[in-house]
C-alpha atoms as a PDB file:
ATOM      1  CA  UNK A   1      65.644 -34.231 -35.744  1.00  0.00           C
ATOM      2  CA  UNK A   2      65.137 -38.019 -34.610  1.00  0.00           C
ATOM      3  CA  UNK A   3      62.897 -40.007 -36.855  1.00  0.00           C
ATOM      4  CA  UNK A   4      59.539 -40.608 -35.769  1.00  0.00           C
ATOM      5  CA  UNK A   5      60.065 -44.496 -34.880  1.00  0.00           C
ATOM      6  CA  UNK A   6      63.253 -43.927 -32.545  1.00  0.00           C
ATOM      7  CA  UNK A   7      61.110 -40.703 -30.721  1.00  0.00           C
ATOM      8  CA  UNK A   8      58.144 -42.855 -30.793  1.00  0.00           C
ATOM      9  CA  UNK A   9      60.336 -45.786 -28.628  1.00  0.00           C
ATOM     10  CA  UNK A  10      61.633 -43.122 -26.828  1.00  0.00           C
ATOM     11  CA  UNK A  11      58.574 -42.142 -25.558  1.00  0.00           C
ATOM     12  CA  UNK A  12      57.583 -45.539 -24.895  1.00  0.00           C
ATOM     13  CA  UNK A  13      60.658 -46.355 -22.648  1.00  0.00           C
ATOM     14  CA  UNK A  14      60.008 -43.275 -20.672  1.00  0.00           C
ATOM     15  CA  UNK A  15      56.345 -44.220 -19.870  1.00  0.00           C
ATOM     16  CA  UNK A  16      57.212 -47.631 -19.263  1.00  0.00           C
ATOM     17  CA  UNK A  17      59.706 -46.639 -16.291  1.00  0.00           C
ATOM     18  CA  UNK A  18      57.274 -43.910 -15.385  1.00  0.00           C
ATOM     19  CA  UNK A  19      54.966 -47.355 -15.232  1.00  0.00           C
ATOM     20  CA  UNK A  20      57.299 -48.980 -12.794  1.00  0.00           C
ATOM     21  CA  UNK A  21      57.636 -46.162 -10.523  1.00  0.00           C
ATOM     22  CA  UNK A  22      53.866 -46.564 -10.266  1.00  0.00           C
ATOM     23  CA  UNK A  23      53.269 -49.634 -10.284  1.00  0.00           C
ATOM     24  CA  UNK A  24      55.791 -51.768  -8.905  1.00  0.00           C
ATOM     25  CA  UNK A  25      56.042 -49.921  -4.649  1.00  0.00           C
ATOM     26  CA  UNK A  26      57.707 -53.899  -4.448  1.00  0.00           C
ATOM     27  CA  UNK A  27      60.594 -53.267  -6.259  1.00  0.00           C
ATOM     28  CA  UNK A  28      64.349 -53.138  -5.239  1.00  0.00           C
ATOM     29  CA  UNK A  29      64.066 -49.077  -6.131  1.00  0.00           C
ATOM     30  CA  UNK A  30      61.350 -48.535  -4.419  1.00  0.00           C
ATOM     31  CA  UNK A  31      62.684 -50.046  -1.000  1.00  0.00           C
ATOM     32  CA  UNK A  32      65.867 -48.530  -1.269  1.00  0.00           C
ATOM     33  CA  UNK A  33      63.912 -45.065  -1.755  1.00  0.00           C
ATOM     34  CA  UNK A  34      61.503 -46.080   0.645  1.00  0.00           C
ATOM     35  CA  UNK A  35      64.559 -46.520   3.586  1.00  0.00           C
ATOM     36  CA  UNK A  36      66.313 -43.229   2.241  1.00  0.00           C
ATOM     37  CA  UNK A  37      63.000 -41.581   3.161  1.00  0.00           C
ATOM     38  CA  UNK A  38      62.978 -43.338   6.282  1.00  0.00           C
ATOM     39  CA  UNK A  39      66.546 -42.174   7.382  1.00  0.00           C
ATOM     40  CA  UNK A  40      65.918 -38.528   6.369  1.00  0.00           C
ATOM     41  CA  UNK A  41      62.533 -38.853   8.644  1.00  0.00           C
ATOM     42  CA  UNK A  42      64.754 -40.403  11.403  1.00  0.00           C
ATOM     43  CA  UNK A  43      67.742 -37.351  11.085  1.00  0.00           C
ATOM     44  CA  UNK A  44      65.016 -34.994  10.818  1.00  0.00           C
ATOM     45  CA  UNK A  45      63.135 -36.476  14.121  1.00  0.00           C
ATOM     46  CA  UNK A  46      66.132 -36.133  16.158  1.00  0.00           C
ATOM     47  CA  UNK A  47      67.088 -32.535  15.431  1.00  0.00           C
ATOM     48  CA  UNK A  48      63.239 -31.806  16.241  1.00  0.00           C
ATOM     49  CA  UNK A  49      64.230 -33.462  19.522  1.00  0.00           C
ATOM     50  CA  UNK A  50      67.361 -32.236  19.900  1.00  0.00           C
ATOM     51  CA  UNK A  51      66.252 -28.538  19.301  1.00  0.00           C
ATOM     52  CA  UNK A  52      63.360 -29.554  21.688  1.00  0.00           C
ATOM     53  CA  UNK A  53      65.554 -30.286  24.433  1.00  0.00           C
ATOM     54  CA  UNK A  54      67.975 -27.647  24.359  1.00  0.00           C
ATOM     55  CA  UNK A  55      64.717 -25.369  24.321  1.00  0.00           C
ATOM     56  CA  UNK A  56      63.302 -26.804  27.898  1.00  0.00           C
ATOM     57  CA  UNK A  57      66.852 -26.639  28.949  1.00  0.00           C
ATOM     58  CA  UNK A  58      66.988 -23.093  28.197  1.00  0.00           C
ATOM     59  CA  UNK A  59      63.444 -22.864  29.845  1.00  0.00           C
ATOM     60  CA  UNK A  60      64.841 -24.155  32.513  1.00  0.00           C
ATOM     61  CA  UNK A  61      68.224 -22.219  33.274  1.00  0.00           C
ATOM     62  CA  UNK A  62      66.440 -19.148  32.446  1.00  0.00           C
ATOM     63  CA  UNK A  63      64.276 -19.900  35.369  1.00  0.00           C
ATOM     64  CA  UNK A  64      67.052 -20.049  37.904  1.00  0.00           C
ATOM     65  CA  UNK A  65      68.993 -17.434  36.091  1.00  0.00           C
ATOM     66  CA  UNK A  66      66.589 -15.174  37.265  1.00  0.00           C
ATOM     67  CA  UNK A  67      65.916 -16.427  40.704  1.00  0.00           C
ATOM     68  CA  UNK A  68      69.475 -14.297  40.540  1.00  0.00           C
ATOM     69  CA  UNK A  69      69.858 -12.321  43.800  1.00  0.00           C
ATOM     70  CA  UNK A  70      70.633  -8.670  43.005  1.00  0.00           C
ATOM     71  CA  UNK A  71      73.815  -9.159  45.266  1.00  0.00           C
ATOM     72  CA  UNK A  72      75.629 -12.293  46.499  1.00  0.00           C
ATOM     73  CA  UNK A  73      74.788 -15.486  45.968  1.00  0.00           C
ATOM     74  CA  UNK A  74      71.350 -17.889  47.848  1.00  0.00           C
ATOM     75  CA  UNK A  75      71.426 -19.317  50.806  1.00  0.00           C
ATOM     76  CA  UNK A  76      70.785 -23.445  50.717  1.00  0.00           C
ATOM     77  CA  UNK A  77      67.453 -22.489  52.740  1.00  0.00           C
ATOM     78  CA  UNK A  78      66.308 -19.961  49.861  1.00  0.00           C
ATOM     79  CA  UNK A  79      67.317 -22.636  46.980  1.00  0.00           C
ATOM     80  CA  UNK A  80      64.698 -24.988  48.258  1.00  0.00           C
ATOM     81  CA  UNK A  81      62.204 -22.446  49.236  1.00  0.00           C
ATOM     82  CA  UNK A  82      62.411 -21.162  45.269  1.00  0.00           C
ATOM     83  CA  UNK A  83      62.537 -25.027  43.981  1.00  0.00           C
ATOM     84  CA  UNK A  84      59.258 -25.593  46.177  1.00  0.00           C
ATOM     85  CA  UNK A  85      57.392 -22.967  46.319  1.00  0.00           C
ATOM     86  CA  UNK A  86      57.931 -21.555  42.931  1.00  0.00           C
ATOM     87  CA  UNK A  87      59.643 -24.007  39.925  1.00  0.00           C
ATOM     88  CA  UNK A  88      57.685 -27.088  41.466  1.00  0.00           C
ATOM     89  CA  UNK A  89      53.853 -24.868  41.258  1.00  0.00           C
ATOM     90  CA  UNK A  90      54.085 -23.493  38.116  1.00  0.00           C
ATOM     91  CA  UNK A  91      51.569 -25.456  35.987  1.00  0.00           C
ATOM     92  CA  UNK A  92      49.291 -24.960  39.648  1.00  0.00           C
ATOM     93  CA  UNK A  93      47.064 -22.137  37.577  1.00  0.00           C
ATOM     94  CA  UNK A  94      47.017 -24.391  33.911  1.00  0.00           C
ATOM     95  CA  UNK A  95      45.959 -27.292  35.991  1.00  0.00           C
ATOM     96  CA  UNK A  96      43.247 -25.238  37.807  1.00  0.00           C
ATOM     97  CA  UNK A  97      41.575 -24.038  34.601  1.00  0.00           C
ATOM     98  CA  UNK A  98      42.287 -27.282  32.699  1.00  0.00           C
ATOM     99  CA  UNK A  99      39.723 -28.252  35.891  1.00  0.00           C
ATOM    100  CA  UNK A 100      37.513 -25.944  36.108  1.00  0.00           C
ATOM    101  CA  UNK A 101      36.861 -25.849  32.302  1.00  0.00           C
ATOM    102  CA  UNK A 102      36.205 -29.945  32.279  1.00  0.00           C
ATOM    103  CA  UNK A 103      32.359 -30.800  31.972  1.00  0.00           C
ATOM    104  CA  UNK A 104      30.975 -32.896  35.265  1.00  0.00           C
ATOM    105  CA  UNK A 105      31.920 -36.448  34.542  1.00  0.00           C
ATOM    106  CA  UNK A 106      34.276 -36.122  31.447  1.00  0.00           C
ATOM    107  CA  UNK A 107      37.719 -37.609  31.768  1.00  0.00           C
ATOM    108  CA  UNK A 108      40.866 -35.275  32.309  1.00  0.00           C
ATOM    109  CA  UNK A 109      41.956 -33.756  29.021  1.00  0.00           C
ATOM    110  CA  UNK A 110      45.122 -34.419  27.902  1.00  0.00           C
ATOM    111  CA  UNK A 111      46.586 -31.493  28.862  1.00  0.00           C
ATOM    112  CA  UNK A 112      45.946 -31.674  31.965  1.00  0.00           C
ATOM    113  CA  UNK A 113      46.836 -35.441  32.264  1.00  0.00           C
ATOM    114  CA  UNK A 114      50.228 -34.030  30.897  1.00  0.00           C
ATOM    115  CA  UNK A 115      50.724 -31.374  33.328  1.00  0.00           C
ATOM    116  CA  UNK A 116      50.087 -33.742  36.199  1.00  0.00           C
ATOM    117  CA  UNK A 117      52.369 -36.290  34.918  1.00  0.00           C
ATOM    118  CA  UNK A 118      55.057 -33.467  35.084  1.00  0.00           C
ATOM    119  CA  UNK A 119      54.163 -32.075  38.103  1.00  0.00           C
ATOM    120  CA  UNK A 120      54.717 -35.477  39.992  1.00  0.00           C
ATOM    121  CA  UNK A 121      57.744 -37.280  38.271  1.00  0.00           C
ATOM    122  CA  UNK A 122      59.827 -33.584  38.942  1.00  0.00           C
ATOM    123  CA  UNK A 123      58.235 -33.986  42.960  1.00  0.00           C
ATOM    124  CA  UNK A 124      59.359 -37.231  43.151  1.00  0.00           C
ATOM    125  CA  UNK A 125      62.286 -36.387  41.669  1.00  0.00           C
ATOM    126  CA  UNK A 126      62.925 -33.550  43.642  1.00  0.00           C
ATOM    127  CA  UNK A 127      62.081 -35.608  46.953  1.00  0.00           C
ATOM    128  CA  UNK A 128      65.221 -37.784  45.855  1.00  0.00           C
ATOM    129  CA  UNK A 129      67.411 -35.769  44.809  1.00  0.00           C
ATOM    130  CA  UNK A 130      67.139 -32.652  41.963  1.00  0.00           C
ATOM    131  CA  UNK A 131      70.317 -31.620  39.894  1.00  0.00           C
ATOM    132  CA  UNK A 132      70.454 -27.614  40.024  1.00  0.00           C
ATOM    133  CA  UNK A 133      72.833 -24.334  38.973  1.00  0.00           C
ATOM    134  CA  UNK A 134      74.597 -24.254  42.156  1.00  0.00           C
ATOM    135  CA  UNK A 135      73.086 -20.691  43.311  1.00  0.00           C
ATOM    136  CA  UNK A 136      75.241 -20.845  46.738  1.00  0.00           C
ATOM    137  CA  UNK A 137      78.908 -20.844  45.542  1.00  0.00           C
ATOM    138  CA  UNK A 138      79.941 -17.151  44.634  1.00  0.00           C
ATOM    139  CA  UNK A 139      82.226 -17.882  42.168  1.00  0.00           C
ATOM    140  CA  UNK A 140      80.100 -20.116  40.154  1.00  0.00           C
ATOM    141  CA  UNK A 141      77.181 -17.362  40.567  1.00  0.00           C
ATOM    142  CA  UNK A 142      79.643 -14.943  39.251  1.00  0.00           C
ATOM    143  CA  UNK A 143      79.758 -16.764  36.022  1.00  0.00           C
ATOM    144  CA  UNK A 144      76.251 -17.780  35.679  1.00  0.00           C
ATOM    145  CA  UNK A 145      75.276 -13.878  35.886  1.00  0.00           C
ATOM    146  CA  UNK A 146      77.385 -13.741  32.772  1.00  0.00           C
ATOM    147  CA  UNK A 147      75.181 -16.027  30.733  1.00  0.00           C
ATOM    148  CA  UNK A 148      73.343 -14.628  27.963  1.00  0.00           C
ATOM    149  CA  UNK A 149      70.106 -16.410  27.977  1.00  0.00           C
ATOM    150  CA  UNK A 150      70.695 -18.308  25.020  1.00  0.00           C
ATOM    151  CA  UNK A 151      73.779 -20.144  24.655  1.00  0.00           C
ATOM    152  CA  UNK A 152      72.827 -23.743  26.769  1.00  0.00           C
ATOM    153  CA  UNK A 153      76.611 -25.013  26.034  1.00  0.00           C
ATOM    154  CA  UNK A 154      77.771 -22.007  28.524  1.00  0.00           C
ATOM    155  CA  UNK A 155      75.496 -23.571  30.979  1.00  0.00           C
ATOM    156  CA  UNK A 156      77.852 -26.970  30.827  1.00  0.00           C
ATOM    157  CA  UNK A 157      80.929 -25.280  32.268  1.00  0.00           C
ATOM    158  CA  UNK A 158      78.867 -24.801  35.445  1.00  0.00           C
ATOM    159  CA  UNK A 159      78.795 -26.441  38.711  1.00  0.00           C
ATOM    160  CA  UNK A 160      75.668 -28.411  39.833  1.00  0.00           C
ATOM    161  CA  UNK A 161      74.219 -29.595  42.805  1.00  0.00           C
ATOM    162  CA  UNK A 162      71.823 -32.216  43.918  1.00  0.00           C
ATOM    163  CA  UNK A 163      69.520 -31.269  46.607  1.00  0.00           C
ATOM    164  CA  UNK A 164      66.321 -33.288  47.892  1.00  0.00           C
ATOM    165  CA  UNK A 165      63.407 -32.472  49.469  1.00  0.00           C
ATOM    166  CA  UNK A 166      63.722 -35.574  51.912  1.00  0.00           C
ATOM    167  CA  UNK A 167      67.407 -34.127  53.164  1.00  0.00           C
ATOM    168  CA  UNK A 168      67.189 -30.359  52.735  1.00  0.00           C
ATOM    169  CA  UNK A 169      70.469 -29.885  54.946  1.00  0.00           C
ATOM    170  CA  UNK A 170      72.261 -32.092  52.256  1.00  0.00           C
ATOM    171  CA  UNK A 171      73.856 -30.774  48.991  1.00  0.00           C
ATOM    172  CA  UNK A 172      75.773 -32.860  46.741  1.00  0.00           C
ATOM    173  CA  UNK A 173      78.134 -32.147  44.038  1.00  0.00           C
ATOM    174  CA  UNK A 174      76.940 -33.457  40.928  1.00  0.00           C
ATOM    175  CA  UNK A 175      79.345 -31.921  38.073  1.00  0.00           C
ATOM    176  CA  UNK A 176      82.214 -29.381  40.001  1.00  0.00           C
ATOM    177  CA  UNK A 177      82.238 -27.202  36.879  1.00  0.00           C
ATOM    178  CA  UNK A 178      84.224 -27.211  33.918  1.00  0.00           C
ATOM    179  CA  UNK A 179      85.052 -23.586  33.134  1.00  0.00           C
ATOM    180  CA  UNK A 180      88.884 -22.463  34.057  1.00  0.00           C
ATOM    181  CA  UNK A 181      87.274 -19.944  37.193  1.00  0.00           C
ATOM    182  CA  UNK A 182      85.863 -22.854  38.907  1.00  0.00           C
ATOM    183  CA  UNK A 183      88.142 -25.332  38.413  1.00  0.00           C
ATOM    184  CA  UNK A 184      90.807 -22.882  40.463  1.00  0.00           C
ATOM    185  CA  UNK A 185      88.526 -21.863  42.849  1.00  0.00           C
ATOM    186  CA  UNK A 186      87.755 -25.827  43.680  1.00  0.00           C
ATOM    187  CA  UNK A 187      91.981 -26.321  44.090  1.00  0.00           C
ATOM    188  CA  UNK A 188      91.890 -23.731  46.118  1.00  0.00           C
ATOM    189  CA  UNK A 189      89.355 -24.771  49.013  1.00  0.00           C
ATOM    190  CA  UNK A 190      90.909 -28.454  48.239  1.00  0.00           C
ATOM    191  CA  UNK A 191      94.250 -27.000  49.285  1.00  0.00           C
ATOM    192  CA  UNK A 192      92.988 -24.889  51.946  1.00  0.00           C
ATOM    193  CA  UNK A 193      91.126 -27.885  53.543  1.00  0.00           C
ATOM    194  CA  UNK A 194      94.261 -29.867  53.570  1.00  0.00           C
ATOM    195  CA  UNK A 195      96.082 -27.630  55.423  1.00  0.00           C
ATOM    196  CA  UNK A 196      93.519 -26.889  57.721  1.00  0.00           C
ATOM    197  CA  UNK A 197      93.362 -30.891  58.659  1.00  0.00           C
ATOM    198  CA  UNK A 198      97.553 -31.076  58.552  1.00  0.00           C
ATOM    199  CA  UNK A 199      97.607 -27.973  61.084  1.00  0.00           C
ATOM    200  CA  UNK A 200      94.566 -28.593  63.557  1.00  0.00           C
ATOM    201  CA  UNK A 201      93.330 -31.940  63.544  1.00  0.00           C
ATOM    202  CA  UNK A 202      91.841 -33.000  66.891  1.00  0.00           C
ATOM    203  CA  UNK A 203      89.985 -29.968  67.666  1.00  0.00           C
ATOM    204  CA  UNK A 204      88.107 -30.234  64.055  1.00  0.00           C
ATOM    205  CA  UNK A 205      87.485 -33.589  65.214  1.00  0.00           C
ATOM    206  CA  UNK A 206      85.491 -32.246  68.364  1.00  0.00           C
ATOM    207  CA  UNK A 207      83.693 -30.271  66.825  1.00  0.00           C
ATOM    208  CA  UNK A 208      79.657 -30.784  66.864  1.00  0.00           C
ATOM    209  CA  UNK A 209      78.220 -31.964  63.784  1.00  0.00           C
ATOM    210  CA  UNK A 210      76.151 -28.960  63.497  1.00  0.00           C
ATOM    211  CA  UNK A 211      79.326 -26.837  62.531  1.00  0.00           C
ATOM    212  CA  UNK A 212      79.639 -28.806  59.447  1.00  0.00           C
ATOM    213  CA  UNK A 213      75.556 -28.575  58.034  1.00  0.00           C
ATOM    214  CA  UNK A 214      76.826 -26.615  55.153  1.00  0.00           C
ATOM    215  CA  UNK A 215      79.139 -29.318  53.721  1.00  0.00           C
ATOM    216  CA  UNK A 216      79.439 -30.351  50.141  1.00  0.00           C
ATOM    217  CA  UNK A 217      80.170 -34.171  49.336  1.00  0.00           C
ATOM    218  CA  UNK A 218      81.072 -34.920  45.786  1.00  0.00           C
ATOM    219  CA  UNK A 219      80.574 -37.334  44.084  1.00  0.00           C
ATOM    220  CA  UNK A 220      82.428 -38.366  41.068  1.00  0.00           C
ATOM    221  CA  UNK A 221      80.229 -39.611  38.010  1.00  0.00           C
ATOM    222  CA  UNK A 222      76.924 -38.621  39.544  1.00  0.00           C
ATOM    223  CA  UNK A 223      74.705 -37.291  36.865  1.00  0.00           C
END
């Protein structure tokens, strides 16, 4: 058993650096605790954001997943008409009660602010030039119908387009797909439409521009 004195100083070390915890926030300890904290919050902030984001994508590619035909793959003219008239009005209804339920006079709640906010920067956005699931190649549809909801990394091998409101008639390849399906399929046209130019040349170039509506551009690093 220690004797009393050397337990008693004990003691009175301990509640001195008990006393410095406390009392001294200044102190080299403290600030290197202080930015520990900080860096946890930080890590911990980013997954939050990171889980946040892969969430709306999901949201999002769950949307078009089931904008699915049954059969066969959209037309370009269907693709806009769903972008339009369906993903682009869906916070119509929350915006309309967020309105109706506002008092005479009182500012927009924040809610609603937010929901407008949305609504125009994906118009505008849309207007320009909106990166989508390619719904009009079959092979890439193929895949996509394979997709279980859930994983968003599956989503990546995909091909996207660009399509805009302003130029309806033009699609643009934004990403060609990464997955081993679609990278062969793309060799293949790429091969076909080289021999098609070797063999035929001047009557493709007579053709009327109308023949070629459907025709994707790519280009490279577009995101």
């Amino acid at each position: 058993m220690a004797p009393p004195k050397a337990a008693a100083k004990a003691s009175k070390k301990s509640t001195a650096q008990k006393k410095e915890k406390l009392f001294h926030p200044q102190s080299r300890k403290a600030g290197q605790l202080a930015r520990v904290q900080h860096r946890k919050d930080k890590l911990t902030d980013l997954a939050r954001a990171r889980v946040g984001k892969r969430r709306s994508q999901a949201d999002i590619y769950s949307f078009f997943y089931k904008a699915l035909p049954p059969e066969g793959v959209l037309s370009l003219e269907e693709l806009h008409l769903i972008v339009r008239d369906i993903w682009m009005t869906r916070f119509d209804s929350e915006i309309e009660e967020e309105k109706n339920a506002r008092r005479k006079g009182r500012p927009k709640s924040v809610k609603e602010q937010k929901l407008e906010e949305i609504k125009l920067r994906e118009a505008e956005e849309y207007r320009t030039g909106l990166e989508v699931v390619d719904l009009t190649d079959p092979p890439n549809v193929e895949l996509f119908r394979r997709w279980d909801q859930k994983e968003v990394a599956f989503i990546q091998q995909l091909r996207f387009i660009r399509i805009a409101g302003d130029a309806p008639s033009l699609v643009v390849i934004s990403r060609p797909g990464q997955h081993p399906s679609l990278v062969q399929s793309n060799q293949t046209n790429v091969e076909l439409k080289d021999q098609e130019m070797d063999t035929d040349d001047a009557p493709l170039l007579m053709e009327p521009l109308s023949r070629f509506a459907s025709t994707i551009m790519t280009m490279d690093g577009t995101s």
